[in-house]
N, C-alpha and C. Protein backbone atom coordinates (compact mmCIF):
# COMPACT_ATOMS: atom_id res chain seq x y z
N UNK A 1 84.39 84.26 151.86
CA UNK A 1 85.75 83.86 151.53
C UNK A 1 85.90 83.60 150.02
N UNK A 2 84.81 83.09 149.24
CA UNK A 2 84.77 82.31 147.75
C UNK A 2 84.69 84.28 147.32
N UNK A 3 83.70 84.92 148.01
CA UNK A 3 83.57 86.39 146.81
C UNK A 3 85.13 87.29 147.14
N UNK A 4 85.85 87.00 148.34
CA UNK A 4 87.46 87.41 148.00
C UNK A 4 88.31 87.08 147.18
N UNK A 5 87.96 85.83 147.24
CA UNK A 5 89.35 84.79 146.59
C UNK A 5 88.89 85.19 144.68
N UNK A 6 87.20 85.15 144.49
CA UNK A 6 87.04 85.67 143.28
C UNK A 6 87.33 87.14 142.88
N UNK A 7 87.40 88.02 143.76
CA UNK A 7 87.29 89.38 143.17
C UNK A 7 89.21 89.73 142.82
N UNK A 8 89.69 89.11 144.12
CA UNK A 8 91.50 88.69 143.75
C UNK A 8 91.62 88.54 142.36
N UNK A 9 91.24 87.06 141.96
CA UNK A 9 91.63 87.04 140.89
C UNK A 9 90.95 87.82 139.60
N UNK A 10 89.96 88.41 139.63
CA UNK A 10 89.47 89.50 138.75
C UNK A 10 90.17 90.78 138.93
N UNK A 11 90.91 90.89 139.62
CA UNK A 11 91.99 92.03 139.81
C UNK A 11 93.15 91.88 139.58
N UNK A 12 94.19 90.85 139.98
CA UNK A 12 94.74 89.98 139.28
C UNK A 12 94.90 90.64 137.00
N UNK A 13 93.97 89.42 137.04
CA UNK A 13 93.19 89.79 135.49
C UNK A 13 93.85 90.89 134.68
N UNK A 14 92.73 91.78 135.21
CA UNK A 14 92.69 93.14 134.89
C UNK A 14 94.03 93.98 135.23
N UNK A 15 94.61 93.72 135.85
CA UNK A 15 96.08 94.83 136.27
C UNK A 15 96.87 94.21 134.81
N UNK A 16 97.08 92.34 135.03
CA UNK A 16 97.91 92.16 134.06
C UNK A 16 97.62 92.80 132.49
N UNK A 17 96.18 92.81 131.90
CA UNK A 17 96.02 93.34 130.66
C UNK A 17 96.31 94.58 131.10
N UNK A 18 95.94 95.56 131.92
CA UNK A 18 96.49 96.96 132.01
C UNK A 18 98.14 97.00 131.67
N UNK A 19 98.71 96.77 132.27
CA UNK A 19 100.06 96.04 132.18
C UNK A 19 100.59 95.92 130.87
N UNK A 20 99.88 94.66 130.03
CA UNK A 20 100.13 94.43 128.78
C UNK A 20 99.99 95.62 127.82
N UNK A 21 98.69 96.31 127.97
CA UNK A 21 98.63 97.05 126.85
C UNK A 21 99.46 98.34 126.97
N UNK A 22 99.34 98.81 128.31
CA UNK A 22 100.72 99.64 128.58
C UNK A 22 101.82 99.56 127.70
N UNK A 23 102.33 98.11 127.32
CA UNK A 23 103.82 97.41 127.09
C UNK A 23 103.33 98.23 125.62
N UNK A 24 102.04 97.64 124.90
CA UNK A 24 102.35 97.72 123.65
C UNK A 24 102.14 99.11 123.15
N UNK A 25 101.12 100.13 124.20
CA UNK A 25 101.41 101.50 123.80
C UNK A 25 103.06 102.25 123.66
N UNK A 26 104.00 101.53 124.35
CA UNK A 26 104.99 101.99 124.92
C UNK A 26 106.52 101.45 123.76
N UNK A 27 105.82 100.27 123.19
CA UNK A 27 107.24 99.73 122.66
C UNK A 27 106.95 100.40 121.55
N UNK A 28 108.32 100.68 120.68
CA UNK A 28 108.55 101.03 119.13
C UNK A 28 107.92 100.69 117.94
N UNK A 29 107.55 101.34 117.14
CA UNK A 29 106.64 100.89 116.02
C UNK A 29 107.74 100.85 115.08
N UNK A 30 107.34 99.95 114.45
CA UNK A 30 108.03 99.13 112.77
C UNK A 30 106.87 99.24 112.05
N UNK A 31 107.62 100.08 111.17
CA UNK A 31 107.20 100.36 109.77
C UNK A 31 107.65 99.64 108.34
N UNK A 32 106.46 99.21 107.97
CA UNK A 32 107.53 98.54 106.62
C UNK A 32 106.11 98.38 105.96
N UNK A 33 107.33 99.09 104.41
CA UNK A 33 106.39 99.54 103.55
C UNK A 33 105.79 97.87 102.53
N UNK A 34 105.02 97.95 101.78
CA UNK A 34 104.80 96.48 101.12
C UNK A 34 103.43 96.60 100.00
N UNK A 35 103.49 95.44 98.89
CA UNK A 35 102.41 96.05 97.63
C UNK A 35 101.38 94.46 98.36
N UNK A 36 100.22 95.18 98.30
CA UNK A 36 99.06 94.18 98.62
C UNK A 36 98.95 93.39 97.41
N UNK A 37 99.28 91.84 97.13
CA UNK A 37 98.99 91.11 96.00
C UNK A 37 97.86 90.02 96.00
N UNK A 38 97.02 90.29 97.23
CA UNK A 38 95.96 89.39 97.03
C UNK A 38 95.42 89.63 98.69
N UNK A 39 94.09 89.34 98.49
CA UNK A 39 92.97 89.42 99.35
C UNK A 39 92.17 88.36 99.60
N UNK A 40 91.66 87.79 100.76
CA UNK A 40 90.79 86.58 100.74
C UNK A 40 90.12 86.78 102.21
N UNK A 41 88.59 86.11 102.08
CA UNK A 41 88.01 86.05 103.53
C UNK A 41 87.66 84.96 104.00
N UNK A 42 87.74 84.25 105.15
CA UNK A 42 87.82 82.85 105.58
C UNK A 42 86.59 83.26 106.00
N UNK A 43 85.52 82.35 105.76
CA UNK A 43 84.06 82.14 106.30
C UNK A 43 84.24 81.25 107.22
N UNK A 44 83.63 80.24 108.59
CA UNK A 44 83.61 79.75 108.98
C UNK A 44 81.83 78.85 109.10
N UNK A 45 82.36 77.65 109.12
CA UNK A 45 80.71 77.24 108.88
C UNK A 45 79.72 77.21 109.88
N UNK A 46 80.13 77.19 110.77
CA UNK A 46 79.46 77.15 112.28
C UNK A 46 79.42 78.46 112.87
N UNK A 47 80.27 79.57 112.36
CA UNK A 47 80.07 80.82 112.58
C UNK A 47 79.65 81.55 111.86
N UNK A 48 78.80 82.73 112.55
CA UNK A 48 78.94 84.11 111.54
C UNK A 48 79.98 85.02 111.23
N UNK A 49 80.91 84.77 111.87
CA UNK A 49 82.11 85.53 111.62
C UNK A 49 83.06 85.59 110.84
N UNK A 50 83.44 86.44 109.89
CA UNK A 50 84.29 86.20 108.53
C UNK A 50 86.10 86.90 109.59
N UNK A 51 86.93 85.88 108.93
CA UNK A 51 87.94 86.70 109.25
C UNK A 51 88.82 87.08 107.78
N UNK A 52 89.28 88.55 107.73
CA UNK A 52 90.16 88.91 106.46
C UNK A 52 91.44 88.69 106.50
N UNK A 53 91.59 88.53 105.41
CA UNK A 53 93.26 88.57 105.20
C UNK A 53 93.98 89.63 103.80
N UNK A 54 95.41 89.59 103.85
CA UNK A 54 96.06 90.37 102.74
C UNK A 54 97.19 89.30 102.89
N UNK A 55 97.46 89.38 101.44
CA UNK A 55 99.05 89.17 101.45
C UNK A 55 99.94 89.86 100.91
N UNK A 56 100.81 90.57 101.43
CA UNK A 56 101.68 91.93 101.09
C UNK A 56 102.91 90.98 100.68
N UNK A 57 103.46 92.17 99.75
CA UNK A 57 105.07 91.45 99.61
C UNK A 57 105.72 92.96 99.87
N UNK A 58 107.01 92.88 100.97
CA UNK A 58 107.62 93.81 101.44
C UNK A 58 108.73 94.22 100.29
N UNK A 59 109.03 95.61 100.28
CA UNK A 59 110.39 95.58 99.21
C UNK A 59 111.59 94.68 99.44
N UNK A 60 111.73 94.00 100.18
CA UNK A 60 112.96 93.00 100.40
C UNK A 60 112.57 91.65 99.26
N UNK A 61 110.97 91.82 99.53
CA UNK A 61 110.46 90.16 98.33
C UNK A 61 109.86 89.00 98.81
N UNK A 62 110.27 89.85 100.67
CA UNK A 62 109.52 88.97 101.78
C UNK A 62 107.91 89.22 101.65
N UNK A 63 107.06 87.66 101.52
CA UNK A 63 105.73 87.86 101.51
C UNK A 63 105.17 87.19 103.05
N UNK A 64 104.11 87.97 103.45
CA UNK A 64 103.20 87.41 104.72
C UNK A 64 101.71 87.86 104.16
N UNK A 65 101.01 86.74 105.51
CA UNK A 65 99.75 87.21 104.90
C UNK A 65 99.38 87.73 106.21
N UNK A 66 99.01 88.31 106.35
CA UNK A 66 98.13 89.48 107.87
C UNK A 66 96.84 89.22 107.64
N UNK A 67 96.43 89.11 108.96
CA UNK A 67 95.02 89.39 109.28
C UNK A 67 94.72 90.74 109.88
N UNK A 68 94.02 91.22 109.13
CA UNK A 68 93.33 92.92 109.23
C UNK A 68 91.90 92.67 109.97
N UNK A 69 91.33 94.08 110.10
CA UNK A 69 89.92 94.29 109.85
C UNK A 69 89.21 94.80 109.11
N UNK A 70 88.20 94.59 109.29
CA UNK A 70 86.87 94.29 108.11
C UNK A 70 87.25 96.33 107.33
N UNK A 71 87.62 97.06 107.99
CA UNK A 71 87.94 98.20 107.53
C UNK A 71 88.85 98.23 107.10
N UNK A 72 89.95 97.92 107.39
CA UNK A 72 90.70 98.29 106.58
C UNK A 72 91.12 97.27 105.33
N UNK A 73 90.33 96.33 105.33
CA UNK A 73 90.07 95.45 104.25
C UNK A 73 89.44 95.58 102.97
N UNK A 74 88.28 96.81 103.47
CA UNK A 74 87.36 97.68 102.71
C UNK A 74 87.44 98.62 101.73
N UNK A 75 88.60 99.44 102.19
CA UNK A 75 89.38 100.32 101.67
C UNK A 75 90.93 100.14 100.57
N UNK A 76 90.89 99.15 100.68
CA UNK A 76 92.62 99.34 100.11
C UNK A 76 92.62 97.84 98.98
N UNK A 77 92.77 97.75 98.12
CA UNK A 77 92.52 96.85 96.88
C UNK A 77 93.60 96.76 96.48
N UNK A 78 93.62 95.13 95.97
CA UNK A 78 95.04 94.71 95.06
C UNK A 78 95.87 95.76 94.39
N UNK A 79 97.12 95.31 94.68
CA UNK A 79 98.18 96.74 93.72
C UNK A 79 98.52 97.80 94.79
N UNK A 80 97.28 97.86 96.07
CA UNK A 80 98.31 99.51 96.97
C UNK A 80 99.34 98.97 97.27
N UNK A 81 99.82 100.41 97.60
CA UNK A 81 100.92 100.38 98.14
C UNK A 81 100.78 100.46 99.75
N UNK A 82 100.88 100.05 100.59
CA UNK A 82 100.98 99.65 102.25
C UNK A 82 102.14 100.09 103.60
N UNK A 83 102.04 101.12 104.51
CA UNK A 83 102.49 100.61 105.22
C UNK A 83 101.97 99.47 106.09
N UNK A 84 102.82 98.71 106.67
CA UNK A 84 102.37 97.70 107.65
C UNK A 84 103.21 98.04 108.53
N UNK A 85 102.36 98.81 109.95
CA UNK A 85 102.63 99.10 111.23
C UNK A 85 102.30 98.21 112.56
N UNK A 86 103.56 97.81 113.05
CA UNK A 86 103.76 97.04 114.13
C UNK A 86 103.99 97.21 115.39
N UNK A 87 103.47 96.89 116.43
CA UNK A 87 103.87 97.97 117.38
C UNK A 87 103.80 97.11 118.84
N UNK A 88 104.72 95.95 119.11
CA UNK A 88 104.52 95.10 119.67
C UNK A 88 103.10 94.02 119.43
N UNK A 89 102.31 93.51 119.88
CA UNK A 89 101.43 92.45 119.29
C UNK A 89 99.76 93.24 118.12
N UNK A 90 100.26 94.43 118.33
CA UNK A 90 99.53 95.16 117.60
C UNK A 90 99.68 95.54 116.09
N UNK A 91 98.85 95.34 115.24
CA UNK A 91 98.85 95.47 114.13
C UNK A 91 98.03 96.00 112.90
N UNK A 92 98.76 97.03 112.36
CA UNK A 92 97.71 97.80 111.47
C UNK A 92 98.30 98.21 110.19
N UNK A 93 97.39 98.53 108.69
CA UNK A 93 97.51 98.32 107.57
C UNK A 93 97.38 99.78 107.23
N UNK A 94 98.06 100.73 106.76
CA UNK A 94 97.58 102.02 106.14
C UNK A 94 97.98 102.06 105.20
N UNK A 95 96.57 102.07 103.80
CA UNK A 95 96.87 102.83 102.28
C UNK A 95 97.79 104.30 102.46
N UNK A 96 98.95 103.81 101.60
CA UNK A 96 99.77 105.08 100.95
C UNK A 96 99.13 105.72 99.91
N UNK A 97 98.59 106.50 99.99
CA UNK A 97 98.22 107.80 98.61
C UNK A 97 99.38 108.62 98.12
N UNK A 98 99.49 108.37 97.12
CA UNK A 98 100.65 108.96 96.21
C UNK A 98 100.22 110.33 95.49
């Protein structure tokens, strides 16, 4: 009865993230272009894990700071130029080459 009631809710689980990521393959992507004006990596002391950041300023003058990954953090240095692609809770950074 306990290995039903567990495998339920591991199915459960799993449908809803199927579900979710469905949503975010499916909803509209926002594009907006923006100049990277600074870079920083949060170390944590108890961890090994670094998390990155950018802070873009959009052509409107609106600034945020995003958390990326370690790749695309790697690649793209103060001054690019950026899209920042959104795509429901998904989020990604692509260098513009001019």
């Amino acid at each position: 009865m306990v290995l039903m009631g567990f495998l339920a809710v591991l199915f459960i689980l799993f449908f809803s993230l199927w579900l979710s990521a469905r949503r975010d393959r499916r909803a509209p992507k926002v594009i907006r272009r923006a100049i990277v004006l600074d870079k920083r990596v949060r170390l944590e002391n108890d961890s090994p894990s670094e998390d990155y950041f950018f802070t873009c300023e959009y052509e409107n003058g609106e600034r945020e700071e995003l958390e990326v990954d370690e790749s695309e953090y790697g690649i793209i240095v103060v001054g690019d130029t950026v899209n920042v692609i959104r795509q429901r809770k998904m989020l990604r950074v692509e260098r513009v080459v001019s």
